[in-house]
Protein backbone atom coordinates (compact mmCIF):
# COMPACT_ATOMS: atom_id res chain seq x y z
CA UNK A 1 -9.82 28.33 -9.53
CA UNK A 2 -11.07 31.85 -7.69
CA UNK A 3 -12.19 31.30 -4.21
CA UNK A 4 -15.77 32.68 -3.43
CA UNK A 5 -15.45 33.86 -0.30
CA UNK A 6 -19.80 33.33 -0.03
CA UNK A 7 -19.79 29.59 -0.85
CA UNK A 8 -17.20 28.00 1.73
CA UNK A 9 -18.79 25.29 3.60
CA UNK A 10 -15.64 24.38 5.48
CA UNK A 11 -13.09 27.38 6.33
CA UNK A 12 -10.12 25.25 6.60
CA UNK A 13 -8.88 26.71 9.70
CA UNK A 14 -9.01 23.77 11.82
CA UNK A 15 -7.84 20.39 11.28
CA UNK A 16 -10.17 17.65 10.17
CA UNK A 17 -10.18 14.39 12.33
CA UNK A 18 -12.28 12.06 13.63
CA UNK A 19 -14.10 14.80 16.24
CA UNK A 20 -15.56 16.30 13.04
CA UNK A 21 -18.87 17.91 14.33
CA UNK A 22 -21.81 18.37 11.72
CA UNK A 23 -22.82 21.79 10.58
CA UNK A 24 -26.64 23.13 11.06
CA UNK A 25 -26.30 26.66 10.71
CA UNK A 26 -25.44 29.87 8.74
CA UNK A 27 -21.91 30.37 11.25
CA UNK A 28 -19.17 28.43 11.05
CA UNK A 29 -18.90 25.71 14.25
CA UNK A 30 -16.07 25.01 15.67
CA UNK A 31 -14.72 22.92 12.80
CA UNK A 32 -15.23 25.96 10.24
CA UNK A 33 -17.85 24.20 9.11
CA UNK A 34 -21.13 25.88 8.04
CA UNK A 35 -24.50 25.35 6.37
CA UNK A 36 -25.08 27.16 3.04
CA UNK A 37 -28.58 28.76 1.66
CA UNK A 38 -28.29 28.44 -2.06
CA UNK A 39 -31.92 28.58 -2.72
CA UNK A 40 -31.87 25.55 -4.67
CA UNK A 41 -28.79 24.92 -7.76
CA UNK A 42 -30.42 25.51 -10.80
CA UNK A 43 -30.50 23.59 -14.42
CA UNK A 44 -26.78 23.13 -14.56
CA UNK A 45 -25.81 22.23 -10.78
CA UNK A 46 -22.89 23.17 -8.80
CA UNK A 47 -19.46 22.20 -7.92
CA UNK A 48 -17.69 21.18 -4.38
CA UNK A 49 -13.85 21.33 -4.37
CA UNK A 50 -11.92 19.98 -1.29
CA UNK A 51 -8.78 21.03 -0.46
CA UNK A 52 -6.75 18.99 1.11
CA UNK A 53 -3.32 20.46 2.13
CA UNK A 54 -1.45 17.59 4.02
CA UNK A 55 -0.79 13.97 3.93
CA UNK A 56 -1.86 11.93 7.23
CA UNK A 57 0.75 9.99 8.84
CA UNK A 58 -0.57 7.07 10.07
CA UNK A 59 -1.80 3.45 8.71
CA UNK A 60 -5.20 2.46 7.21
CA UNK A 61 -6.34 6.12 7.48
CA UNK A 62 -9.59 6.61 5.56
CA UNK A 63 -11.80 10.04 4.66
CA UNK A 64 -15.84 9.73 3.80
CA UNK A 65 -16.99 13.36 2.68
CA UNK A 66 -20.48 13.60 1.39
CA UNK A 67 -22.80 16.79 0.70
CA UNK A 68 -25.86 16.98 2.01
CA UNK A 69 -29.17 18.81 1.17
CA UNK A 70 -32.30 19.98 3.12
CA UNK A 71 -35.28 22.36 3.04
CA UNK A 72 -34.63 22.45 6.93
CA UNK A 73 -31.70 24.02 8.38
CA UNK A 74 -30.64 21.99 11.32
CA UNK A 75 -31.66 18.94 9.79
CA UNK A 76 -33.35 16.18 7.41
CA UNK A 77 -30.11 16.36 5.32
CA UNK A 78 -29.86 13.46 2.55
CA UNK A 79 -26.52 12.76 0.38
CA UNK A 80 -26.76 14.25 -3.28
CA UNK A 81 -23.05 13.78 -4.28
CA UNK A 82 -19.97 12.10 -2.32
CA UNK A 83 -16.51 12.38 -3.25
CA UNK A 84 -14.43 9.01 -3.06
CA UNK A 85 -13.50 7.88 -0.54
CA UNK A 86 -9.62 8.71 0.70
CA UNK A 87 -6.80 6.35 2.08
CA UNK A 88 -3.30 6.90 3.02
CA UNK A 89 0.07 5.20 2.15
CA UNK A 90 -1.19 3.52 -1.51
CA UNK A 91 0.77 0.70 -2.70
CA UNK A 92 0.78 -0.22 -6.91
CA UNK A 93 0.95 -3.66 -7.05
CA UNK A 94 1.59 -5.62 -10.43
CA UNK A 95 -0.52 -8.90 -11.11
CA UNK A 96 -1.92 -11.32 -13.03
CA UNK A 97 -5.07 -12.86 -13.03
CA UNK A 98 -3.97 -16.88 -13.44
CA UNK A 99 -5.97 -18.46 -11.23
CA UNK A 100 -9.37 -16.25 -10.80
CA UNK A 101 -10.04 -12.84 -12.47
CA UNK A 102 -11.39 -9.88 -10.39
CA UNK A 103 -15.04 -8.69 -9.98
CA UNK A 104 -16.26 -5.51 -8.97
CA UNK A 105 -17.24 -6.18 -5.13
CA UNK A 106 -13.42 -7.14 -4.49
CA UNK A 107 -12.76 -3.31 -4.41
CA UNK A 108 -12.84 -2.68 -0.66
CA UNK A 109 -11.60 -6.01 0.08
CA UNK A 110 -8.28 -7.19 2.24
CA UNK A 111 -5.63 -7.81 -0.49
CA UNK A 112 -3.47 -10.68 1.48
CA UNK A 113 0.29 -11.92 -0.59
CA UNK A 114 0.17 -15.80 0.35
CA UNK A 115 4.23 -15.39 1.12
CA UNK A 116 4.75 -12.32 3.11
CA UNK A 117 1.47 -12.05 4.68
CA UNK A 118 1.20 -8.54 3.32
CA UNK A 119 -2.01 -7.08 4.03
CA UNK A 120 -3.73 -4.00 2.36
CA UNK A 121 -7.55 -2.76 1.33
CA UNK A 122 -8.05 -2.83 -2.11
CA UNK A 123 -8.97 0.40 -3.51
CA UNK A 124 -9.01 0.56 -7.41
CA UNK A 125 -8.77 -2.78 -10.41
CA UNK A 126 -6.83 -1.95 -13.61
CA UNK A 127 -9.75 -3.00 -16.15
CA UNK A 128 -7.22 -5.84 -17.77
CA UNK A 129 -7.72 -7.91 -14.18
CA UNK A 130 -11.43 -8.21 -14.47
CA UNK A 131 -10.62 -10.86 -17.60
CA UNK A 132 -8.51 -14.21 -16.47
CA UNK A 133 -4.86 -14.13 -17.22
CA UNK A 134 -5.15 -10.69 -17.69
CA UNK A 135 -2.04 -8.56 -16.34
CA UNK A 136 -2.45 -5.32 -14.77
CA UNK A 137 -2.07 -3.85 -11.57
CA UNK A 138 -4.18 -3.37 -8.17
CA UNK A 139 -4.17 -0.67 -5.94
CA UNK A 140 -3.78 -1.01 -2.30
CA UNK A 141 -3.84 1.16 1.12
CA UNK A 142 -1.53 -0.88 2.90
CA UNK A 143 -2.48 -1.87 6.55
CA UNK A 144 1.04 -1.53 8.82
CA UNK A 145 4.24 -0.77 8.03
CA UNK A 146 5.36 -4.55 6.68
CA UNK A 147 3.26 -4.30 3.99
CA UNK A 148 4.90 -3.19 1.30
CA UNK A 149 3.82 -6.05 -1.25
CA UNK A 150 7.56 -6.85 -1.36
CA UNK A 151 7.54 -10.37 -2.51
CA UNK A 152 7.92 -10.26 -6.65
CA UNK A 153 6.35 -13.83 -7.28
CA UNK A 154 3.68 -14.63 -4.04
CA UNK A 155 0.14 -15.55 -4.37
CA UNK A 156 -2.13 -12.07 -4.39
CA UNK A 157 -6.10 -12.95 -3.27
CA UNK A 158 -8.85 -10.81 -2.00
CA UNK A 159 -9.74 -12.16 1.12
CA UNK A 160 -13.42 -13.24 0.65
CA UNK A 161 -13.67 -12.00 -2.46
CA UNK A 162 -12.85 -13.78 -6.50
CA UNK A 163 -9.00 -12.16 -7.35
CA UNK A 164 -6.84 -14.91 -6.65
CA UNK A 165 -3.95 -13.90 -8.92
CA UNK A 166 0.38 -13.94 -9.05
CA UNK A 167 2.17 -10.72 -8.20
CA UNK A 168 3.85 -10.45 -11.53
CA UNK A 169 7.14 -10.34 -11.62
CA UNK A 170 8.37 -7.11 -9.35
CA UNK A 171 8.07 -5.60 -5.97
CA UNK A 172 4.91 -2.75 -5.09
CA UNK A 173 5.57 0.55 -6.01
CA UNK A 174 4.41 3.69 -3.15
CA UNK A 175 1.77 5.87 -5.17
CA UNK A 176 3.30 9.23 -5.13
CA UNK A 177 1.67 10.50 -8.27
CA UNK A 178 -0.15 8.40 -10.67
CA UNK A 179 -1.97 11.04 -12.41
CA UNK A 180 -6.43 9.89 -12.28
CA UNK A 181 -5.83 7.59 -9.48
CA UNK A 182 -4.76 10.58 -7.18
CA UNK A 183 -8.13 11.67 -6.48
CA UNK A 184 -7.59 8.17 -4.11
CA UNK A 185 -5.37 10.17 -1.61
CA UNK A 186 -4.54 13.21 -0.18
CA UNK A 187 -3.13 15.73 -0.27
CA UNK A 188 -4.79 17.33 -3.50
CA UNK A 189 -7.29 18.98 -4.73
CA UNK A 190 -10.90 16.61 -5.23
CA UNK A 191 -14.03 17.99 -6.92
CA UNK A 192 -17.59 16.23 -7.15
CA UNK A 193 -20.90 17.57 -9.26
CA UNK A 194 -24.18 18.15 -7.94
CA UNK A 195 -27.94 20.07 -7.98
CA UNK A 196 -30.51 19.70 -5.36
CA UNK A 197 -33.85 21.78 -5.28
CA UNK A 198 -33.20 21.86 -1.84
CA UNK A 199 -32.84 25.16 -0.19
CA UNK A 200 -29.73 24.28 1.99
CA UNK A 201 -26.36 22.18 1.94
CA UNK A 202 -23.79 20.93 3.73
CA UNK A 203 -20.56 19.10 3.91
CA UNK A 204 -20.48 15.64 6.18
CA UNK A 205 -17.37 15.04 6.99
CA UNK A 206 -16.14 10.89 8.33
CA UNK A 207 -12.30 10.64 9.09
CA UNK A 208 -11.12 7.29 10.93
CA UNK A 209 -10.30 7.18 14.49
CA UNK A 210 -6.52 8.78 15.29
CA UNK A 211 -6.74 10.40 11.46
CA UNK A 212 -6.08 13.81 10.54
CA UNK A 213 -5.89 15.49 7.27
CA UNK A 214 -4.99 19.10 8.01
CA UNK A 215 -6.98 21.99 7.53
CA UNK A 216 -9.41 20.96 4.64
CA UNK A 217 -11.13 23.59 2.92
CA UNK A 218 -14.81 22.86 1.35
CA UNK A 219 -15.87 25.45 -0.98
CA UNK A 220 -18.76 25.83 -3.73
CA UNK A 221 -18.12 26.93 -7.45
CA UNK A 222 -21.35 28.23 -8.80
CA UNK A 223 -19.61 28.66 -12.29
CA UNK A 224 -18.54 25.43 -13.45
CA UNK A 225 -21.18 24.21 -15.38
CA UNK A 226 -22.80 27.43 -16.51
CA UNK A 227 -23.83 26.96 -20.12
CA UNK A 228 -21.44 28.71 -22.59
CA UNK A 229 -22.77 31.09 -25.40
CA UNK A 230 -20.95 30.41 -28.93
């Protein structure tokens, strides 16, 4: 995808952490982050794409990027589109849903093995868990090093939640590439939709304390969703 130079909202020059400071003007801040005037998106909306170049390197490491709107420049911003959120060291786990079947509100939960103590936040439900006995697999940003869902026959739950369910029948896997369920992690490339007939926008940025996932760069595509003559 070609780079407009015009619609970057984050330059990517500095790394973003936890210390990421809001934008509320036309220059970049210190972050490379900046506030753009679009003049509102039109019919067919707009696209943000985040770059993200590197991989954090430390547990339960999370990213919360929204973009923001406003008819005022340094502030009165509201949320029109958020990317999902973005965790660090994903674990595929295999299981099967003997003793309770998922429900949505277990993703975000602590998935806890009943063996090994293995700890981890729950992040995406294969569809076949949300039925009892159904087999399938969870995904899980693991919490500390340990846990590694190791343990090929242990008790899975979601700790206050309705999965109770049997690891089924071998070890986690580390997500390295599992195709759709990237846009869970970084690096890579993440893209979100939106229109606002707001004048400007912004990126808001939320990495957890001691996180850092390199130089991000925010830009808008104004071309995405144009309308194509046949």
């Amino acid at each position: 995808m070609t780079i407009d130079s015009l619609g970057i909202i984050r330059d990517g020059t500095v790394d973003l952490d936890a210390s990421e400071a809001l934008a509320i003007a036309l220059t970049a801040n210190a972050d490379g982050a900046k506030v753009l005037d679009i003049k509102e998106t039109g019919a067919f909306g707009l696209a943000a794409v985040m770059y993200l170049p590197s991989t954090p390197t430390t547990y339960a490491d999370t990213l919360t990027v929204h973009i923001q709107a406003s008819d005022e420049l340094a502030g009165n911003y509201v949320t029109i589109a958020s990317f999902p959120v973005l965790y660090t060291y994903l674990w595929k786990v295999p299981i099967v849903a003997d003793t309770a079947a998922a429900v949505e509100a277990d993703i975000g939960l602590k998935l806890t093995g009943g063996v090994t103590a293995d700890t981890g936040v729950i992040v995406h439900i294969d569809d076949a868990l949300f039925t009892l006995n159904g087999e399938g697999y969870i995904i899980c940003a693991q919490d500390d090093v340990g846990d590694t869902f190791d343990d090929d026959d242990e008790a899975l739950t979601a700790a206050t939640g309705t999965l109770d369910g049997t690891q089924n029948g071998a070890v986690g896997a580390e997500v390295t590439d599992i195709g759709e369920l990237a846009k869970y992690s970084a690096p890579g490339t993440h893209v979100v939709r939106f229109s606002t007939d707001k004048r400007y926008i912004r990126g808001h940025f939320t990495a957890s304390a001691g996180s850092n996932f390199g130089k991000a760069l925010v830009v808008i595509e104004p071309w995405a969703f144009q309308r194509v003559s046949v």
